[in-house]
PDB file of N, CA and C in Angstrom:
ATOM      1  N   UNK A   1      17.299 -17.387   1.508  1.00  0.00           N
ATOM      2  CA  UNK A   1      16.252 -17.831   2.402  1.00  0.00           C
ATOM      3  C   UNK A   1      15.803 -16.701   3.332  1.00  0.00           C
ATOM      4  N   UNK A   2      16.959 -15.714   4.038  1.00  0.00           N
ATOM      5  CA  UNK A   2      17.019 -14.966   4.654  1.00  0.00           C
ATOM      6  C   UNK A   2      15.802 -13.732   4.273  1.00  0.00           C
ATOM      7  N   UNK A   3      15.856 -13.067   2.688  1.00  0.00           N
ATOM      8  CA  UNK A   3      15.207 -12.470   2.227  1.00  0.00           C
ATOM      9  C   UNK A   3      13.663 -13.243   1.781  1.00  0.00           C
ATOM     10  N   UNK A   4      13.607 -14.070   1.499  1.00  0.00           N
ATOM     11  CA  UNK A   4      11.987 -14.491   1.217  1.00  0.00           C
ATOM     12  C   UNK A   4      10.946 -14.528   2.627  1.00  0.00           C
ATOM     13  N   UNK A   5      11.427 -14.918   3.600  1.00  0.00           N
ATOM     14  CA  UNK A   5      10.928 -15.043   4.560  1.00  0.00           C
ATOM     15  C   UNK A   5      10.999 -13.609   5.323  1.00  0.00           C
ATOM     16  N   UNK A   6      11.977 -12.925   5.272  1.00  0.00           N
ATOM     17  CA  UNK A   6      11.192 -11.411   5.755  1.00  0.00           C
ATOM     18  C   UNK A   6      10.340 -10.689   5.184  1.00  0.00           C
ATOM     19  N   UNK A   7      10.106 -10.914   3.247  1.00  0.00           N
ATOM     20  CA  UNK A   7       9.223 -10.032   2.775  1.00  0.00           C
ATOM     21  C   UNK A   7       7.758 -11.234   3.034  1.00  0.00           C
ATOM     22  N   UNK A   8       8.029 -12.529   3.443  1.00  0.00           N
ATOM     23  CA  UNK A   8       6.442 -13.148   3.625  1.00  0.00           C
ATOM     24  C   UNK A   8       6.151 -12.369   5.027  1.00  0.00           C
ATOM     25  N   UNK A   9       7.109 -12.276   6.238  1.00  0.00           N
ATOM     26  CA  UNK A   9       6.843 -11.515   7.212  1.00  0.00           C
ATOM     27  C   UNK A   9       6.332 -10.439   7.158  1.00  0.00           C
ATOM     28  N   UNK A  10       6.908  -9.273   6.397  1.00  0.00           N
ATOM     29  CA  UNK A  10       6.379  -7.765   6.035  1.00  0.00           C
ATOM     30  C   UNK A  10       4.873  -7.984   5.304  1.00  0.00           C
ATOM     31  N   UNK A  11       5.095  -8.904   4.261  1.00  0.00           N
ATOM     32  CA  UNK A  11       3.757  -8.897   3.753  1.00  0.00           C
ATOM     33  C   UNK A  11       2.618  -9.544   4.835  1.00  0.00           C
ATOM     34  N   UNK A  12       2.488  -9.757   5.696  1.00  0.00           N
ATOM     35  CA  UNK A  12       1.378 -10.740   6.752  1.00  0.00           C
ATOM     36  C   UNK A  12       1.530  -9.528   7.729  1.00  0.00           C
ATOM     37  N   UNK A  13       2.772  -8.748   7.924  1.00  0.00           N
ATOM     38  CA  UNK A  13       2.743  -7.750   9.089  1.00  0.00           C
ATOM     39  C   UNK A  13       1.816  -6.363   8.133  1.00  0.00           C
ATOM     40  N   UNK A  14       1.542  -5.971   7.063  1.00  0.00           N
ATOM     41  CA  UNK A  14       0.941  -5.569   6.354  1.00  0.00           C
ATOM     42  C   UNK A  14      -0.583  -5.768   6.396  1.00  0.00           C
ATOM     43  N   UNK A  15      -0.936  -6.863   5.712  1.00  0.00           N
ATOM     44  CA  UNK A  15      -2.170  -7.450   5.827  1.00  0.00           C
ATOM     45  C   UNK A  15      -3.036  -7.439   6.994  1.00  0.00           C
ATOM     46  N   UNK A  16      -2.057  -7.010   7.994  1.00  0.00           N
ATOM     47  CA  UNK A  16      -2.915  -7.529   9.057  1.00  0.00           C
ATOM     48  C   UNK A  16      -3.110  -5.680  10.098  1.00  0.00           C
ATOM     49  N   UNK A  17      -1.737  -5.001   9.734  1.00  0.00           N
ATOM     50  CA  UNK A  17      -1.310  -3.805  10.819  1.00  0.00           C
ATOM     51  C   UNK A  17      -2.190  -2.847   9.849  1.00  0.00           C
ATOM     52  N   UNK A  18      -1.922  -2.249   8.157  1.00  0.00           N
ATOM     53  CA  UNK A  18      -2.140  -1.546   7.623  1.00  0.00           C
ATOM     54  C   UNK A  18      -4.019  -1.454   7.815  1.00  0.00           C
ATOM     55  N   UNK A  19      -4.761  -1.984   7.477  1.00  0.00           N
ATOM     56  CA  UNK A  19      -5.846  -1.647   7.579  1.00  0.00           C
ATOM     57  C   UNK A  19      -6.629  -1.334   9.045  1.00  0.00           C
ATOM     58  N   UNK A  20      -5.903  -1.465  10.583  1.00  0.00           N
ATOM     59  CA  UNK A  20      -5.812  -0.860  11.393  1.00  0.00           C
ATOM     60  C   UNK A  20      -5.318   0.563  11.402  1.00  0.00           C
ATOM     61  N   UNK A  21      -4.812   0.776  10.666  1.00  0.00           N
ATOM     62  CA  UNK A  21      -4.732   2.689  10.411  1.00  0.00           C
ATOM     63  C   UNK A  21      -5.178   3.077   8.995  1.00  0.00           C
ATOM     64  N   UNK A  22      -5.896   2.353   8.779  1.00  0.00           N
ATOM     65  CA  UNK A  22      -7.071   2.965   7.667  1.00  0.00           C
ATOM     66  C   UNK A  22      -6.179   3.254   5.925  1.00  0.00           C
ATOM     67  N   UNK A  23      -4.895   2.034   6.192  1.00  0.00           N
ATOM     68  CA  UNK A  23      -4.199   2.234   4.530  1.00  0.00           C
ATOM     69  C   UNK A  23      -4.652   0.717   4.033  1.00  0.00           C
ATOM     70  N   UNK A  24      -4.335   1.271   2.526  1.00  0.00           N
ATOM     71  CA  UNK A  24      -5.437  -0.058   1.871  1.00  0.00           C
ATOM     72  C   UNK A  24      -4.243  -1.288   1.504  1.00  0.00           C
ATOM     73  N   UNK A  25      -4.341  -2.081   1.229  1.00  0.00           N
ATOM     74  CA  UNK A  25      -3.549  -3.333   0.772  1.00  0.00           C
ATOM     75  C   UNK A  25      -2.969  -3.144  -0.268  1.00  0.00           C
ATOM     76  N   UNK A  26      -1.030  -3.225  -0.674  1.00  0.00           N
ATOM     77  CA  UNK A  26      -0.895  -3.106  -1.816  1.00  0.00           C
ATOM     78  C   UNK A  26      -0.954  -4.198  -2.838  1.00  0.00           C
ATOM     79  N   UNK A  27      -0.804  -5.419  -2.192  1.00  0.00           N
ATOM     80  CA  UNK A  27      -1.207  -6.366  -2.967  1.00  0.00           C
ATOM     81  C   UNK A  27      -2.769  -7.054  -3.717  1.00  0.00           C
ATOM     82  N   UNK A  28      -4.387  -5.741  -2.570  1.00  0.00           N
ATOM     83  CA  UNK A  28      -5.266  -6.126  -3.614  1.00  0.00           C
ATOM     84  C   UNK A  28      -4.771  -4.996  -4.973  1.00  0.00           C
ATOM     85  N   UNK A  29      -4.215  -3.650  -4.741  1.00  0.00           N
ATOM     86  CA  UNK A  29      -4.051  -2.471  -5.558  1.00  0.00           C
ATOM     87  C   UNK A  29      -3.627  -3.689  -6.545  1.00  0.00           C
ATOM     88  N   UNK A  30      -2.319  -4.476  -6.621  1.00  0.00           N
ATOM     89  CA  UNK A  30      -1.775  -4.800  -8.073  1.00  0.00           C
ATOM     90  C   UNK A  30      -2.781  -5.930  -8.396  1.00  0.00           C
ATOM     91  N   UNK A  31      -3.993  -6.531  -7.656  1.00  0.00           N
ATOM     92  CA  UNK A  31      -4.677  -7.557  -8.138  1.00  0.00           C
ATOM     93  C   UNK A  31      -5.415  -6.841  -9.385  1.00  0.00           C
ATOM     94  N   UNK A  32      -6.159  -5.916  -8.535  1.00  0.00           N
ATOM     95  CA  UNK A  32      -7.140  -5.092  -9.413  1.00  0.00           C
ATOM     96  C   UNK A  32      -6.255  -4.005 -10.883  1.00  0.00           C
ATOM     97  N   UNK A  33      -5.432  -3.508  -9.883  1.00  0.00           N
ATOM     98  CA  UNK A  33      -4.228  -3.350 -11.291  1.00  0.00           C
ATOM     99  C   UNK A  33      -4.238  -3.768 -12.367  1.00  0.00           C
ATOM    100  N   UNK A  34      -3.772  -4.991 -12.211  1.00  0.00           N
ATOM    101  CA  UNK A  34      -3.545  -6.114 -13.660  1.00  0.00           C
ATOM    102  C   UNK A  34      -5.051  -6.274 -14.405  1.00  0.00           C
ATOM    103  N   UNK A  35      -5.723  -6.700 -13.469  1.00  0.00           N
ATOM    104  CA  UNK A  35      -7.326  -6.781 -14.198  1.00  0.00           C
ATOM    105  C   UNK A  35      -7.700  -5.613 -15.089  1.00  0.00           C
ATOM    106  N   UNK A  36      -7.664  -4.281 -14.585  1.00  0.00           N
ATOM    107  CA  UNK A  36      -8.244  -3.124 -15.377  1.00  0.00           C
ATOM    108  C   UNK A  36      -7.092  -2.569 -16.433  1.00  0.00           C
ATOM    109  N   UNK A  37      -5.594  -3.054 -15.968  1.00  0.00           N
ATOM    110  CA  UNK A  37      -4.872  -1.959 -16.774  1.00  0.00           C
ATOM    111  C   UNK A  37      -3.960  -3.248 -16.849  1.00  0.00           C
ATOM    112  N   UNK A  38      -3.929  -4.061 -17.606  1.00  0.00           N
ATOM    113  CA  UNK A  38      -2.790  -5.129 -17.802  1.00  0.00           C
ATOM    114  C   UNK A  38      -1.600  -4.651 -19.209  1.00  0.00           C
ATOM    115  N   UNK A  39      -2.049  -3.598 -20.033  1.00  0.00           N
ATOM    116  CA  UNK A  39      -0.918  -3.250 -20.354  1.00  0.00           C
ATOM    117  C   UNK A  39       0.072  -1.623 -19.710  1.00  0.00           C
ATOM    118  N   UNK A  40      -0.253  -1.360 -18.115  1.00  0.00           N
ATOM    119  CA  UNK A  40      -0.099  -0.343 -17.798  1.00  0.00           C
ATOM    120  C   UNK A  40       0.962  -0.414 -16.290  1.00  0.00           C
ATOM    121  N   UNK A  41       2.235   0.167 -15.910  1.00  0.00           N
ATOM    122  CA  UNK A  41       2.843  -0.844 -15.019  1.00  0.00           C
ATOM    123  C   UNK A  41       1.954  -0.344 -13.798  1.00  0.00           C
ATOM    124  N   UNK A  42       2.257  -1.147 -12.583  1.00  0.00           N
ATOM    125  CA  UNK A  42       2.046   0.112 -11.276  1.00  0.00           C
ATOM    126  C   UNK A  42       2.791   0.447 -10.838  1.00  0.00           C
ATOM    127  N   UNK A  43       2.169   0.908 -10.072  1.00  0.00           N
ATOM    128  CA  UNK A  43       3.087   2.393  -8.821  1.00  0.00           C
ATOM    129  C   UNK A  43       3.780   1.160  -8.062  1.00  0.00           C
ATOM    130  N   UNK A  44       5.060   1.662  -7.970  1.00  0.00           N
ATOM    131  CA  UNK A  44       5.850   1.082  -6.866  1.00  0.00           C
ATOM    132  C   UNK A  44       5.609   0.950  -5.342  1.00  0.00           C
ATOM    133  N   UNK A  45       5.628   0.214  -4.520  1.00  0.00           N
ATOM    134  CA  UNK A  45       4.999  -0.151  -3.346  1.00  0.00           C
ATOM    135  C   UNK A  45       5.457   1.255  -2.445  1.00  0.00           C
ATOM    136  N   UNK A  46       6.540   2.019  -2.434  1.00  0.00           N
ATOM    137  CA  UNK A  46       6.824   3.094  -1.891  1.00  0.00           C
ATOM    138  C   UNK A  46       5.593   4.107  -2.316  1.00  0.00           C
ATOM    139  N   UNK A  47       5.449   4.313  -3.601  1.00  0.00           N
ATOM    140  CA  UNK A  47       4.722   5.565  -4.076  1.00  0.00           C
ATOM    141  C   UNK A  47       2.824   4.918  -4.180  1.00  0.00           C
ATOM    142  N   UNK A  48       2.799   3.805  -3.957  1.00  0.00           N
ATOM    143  CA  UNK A  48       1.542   3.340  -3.617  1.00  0.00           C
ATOM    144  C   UNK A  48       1.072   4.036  -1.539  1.00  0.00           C
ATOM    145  N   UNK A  49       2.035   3.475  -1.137  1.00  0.00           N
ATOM    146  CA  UNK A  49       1.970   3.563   0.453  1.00  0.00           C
ATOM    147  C   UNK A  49       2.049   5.029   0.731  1.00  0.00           C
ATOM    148  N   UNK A  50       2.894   5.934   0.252  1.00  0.00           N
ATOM    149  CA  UNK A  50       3.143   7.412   0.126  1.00  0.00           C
ATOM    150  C   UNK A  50       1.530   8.118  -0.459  1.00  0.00           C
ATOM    151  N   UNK A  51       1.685   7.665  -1.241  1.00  0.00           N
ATOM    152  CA  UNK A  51       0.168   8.620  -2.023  1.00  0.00           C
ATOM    153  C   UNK A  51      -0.790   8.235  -1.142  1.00  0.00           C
ATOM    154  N   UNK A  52      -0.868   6.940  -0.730  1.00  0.00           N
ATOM    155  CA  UNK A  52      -1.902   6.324   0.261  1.00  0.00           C
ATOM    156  C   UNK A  52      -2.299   7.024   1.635  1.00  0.00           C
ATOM    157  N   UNK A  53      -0.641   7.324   1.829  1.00  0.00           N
ATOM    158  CA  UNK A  53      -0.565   8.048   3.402  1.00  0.00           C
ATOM    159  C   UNK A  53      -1.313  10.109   2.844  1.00  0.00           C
ATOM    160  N   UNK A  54      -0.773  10.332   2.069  1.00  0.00           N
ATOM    161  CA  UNK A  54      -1.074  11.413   1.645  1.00  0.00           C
ATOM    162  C   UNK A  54      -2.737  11.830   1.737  1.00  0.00           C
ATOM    163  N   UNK A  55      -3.351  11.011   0.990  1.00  0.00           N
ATOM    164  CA  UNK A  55      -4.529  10.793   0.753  1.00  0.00           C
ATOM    165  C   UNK A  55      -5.147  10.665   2.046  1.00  0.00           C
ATOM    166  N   UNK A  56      -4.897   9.828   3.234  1.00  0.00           N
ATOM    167  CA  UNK A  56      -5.392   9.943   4.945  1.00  0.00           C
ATOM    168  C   UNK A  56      -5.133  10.917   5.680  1.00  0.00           C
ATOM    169  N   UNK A  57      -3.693  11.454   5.819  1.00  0.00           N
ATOM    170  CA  UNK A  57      -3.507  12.593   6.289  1.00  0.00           C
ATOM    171  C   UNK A  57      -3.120  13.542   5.771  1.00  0.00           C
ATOM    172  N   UNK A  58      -3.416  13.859   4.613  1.00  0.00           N
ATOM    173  CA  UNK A  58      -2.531  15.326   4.250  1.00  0.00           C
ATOM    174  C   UNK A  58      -1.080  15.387   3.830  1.00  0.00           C
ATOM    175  N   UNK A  59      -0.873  16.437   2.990  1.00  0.00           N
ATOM    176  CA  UNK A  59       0.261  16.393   2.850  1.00  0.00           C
ATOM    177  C   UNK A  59       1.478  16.855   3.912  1.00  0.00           C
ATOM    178  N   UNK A  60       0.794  17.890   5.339  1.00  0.00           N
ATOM    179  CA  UNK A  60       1.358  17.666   6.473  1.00  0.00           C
ATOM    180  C   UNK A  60       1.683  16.654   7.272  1.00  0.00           C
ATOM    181  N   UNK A  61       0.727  15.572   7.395  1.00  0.00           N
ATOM    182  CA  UNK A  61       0.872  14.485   8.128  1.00  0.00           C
ATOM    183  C   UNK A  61      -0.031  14.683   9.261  1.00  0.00           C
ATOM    184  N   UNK A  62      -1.028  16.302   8.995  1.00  0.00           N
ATOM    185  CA  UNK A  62      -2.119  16.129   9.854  1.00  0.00           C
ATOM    186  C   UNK A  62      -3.503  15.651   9.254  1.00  0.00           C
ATOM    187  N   UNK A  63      -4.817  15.410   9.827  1.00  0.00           N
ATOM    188  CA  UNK A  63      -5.806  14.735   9.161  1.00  0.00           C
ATOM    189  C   UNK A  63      -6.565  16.148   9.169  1.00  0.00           C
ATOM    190  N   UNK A  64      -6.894  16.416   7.760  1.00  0.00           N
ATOM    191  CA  UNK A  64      -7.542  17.618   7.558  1.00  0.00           C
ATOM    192  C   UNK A  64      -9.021  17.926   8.050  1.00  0.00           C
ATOM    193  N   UNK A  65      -9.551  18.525   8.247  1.00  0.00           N
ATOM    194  CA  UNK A  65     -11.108  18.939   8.490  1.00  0.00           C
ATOM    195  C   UNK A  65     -12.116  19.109   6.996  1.00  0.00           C
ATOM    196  N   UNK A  66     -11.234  20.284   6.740  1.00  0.00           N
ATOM    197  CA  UNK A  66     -11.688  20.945   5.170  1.00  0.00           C
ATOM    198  C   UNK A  66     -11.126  20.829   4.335  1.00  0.00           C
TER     199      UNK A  66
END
């Protein structure tokens, strides 16, 4: 019980925090996922959120200019 109800927590603390700092939802990523590539797996929610963060700030963790 303990575990279902913290990942409904994480997932709603997600939905709601992540697109306040400009990262995208991983749960539309696997909607659209399955639709275009249903025999193809996805990226794991770590390497979704990682590449995600990468992609906003850099691979420093600063937000680039050029």
């Amino acid at each position: 019980m303990g575990i279902i109800l913290f990942k409904k927590i994480r997932s709603k603390i997600e939905e709601f925090a992540y697109p306040l700092v400009g990262l995208p939802s991983y749960q539309k990523y696997l909607d659209i996922h399955f639709l275009k590539h249903p025999n193809c797996p996805p990226k794991s929610r770590e390497d979704f959120y990682k590449e995600a963060f990468e992609r906003r700030y850099g691979r420093d963790g600063a937000k680039k200019c050029c």
